[in-house]
N, C-alpha and C. Protein backbone atom coordinates (compact mmCIF):
# COMPACT_ATOMS: atom_id res chain seq x y z
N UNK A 1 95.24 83.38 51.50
CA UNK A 1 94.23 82.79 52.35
C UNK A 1 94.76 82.78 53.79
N UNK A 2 93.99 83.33 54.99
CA UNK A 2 94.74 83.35 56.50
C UNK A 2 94.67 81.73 56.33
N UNK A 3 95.65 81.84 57.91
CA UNK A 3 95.68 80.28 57.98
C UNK A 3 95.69 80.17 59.42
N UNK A 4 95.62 79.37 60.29
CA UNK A 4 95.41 78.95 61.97
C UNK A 4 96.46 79.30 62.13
N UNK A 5 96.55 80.37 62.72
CA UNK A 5 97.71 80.89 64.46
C UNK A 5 98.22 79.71 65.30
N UNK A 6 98.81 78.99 65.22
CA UNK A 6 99.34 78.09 66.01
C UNK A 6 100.53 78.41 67.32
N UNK A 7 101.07 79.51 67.03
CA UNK A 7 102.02 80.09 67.84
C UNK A 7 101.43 80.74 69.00
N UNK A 8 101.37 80.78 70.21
CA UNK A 8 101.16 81.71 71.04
C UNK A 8 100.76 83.07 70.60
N UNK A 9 99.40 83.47 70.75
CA UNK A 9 99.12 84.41 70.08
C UNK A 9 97.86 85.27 71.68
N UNK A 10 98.19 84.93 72.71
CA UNK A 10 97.12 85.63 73.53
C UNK A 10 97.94 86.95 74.56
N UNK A 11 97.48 88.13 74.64
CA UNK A 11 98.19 88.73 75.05
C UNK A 11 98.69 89.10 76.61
N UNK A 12 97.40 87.79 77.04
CA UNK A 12 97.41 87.90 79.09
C UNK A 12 96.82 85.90 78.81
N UNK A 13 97.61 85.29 78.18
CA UNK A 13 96.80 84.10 79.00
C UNK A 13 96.47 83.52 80.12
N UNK A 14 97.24 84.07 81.12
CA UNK A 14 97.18 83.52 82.46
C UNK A 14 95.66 84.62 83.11
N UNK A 15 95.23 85.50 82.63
CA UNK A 15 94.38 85.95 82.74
C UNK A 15 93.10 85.94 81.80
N UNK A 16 93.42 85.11 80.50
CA UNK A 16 92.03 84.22 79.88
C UNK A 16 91.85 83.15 80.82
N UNK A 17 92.46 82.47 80.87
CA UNK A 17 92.55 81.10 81.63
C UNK A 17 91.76 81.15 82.72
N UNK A 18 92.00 82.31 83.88
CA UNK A 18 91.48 82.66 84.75
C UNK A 18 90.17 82.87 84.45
N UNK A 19 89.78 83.57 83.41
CA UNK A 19 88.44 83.98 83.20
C UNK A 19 87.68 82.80 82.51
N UNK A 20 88.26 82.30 81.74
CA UNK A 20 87.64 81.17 81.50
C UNK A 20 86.92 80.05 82.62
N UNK A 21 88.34 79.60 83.55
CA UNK A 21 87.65 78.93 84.67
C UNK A 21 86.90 79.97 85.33
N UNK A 22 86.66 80.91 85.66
CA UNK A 22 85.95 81.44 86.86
C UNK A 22 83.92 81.47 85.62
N UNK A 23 84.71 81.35 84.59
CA UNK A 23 83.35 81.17 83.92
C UNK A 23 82.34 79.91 84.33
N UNK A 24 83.02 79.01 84.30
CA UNK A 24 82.77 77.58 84.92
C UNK A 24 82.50 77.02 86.26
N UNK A 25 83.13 78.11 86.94
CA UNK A 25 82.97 77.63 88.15
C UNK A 25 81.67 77.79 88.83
N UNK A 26 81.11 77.09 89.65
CA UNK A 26 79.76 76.51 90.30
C UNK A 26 78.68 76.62 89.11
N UNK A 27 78.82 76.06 88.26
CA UNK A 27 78.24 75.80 87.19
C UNK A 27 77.97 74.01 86.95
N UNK A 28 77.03 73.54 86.51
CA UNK A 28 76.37 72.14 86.16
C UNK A 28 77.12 71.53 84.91
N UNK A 29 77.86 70.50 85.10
CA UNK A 29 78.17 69.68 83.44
C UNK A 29 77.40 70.63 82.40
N UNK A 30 76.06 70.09 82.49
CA UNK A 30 74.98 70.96 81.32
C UNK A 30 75.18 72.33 81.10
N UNK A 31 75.10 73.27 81.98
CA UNK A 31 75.77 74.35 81.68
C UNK A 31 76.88 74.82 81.46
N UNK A 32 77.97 74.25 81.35
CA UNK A 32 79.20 74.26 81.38
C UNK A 32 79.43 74.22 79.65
N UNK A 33 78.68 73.15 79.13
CA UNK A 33 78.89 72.54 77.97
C UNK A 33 78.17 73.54 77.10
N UNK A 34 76.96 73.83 77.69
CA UNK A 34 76.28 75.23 76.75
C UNK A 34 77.04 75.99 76.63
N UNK A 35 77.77 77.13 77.52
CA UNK A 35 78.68 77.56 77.82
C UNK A 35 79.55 77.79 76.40
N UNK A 36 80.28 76.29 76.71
CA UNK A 36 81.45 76.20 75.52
C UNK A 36 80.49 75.89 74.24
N UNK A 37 79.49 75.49 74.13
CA UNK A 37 78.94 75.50 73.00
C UNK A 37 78.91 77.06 72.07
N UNK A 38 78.49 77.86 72.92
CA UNK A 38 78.25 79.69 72.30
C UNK A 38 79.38 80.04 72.09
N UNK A 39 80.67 79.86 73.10
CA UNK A 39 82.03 80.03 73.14
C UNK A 39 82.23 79.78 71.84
N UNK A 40 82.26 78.68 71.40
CA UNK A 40 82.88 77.90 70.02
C UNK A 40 81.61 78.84 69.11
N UNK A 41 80.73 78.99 69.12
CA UNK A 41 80.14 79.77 67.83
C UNK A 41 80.10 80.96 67.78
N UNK A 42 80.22 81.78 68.96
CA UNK A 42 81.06 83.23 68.74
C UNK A 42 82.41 83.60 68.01
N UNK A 43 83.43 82.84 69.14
CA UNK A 43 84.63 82.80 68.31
C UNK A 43 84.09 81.81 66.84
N UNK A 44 83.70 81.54 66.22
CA UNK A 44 83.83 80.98 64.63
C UNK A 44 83.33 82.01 64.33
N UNK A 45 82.30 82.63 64.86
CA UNK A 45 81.39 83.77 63.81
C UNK A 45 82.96 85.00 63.54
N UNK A 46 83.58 85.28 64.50
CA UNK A 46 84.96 85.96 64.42
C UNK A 46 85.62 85.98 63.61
N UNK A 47 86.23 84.33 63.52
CA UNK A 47 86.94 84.08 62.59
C UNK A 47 86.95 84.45 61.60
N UNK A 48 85.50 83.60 60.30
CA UNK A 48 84.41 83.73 59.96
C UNK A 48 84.77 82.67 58.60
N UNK A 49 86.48 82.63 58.55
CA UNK A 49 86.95 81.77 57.35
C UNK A 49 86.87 80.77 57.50
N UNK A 50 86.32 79.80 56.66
CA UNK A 50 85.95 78.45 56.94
C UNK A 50 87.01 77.44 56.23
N UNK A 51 87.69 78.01 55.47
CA UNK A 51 89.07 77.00 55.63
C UNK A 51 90.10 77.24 57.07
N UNK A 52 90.00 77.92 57.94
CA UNK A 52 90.45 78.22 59.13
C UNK A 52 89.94 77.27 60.29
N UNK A 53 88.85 77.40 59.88
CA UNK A 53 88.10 76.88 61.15
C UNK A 53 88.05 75.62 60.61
N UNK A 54 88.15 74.82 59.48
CA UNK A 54 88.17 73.46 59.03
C UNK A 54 89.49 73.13 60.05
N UNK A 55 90.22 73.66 59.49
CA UNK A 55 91.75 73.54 59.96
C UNK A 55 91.93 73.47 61.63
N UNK A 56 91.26 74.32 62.09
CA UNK A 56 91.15 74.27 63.54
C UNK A 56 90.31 72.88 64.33
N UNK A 57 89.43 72.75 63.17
CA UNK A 57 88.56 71.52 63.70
C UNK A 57 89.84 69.95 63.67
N UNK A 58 90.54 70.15 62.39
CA UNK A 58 91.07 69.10 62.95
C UNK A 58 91.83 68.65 63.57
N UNK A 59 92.77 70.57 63.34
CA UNK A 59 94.11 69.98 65.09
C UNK A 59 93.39 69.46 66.15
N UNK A 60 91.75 70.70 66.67
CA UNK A 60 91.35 69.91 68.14
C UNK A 60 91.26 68.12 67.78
N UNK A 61 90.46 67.68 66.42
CA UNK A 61 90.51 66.65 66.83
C UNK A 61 91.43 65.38 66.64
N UNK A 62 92.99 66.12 66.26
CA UNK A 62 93.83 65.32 66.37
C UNK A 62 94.12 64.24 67.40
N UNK A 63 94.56 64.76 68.46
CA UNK A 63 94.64 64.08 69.64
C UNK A 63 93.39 62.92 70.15
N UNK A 64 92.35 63.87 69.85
CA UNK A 64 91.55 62.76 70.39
C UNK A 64 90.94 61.50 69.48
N UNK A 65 91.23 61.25 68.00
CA UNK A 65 91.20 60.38 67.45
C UNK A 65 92.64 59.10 67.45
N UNK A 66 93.53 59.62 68.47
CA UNK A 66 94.64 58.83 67.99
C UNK A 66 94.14 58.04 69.35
């Protein structure tokens, strides 16, 4: 069964990063959030394994439940 990549796995992050913010930029809260809304259901449709993406759901929401 794959399992979540946790290790550094991007091959230019300083150039996702970039693209990411320049995605955002002069953009509205509201659009911003749509945005990452499609973001997050593209990349899952990718994925597509749903014990993966369980798994992913709860590292993100590690932090923010503590």
């Amino acid at each position: 069964m794959p399992m979540l990549e946790l290790n550094p796995n991007f091959t230019d992050p300083d150039a996702f990063y970039a693209a990411l913010t320049a995605l955002h930029r002069d953009r509205s809260d509201a659009e911003s959030e749509r945005i990452n809304a499609r973001l997050i259901l593209l990349l899952a449709n990718h994925v597509g394994d749903q014990a993966v993406l369980k798994e992913a759901m709860a590292h993100a929401a590690c932090d923010v439940d503590q």
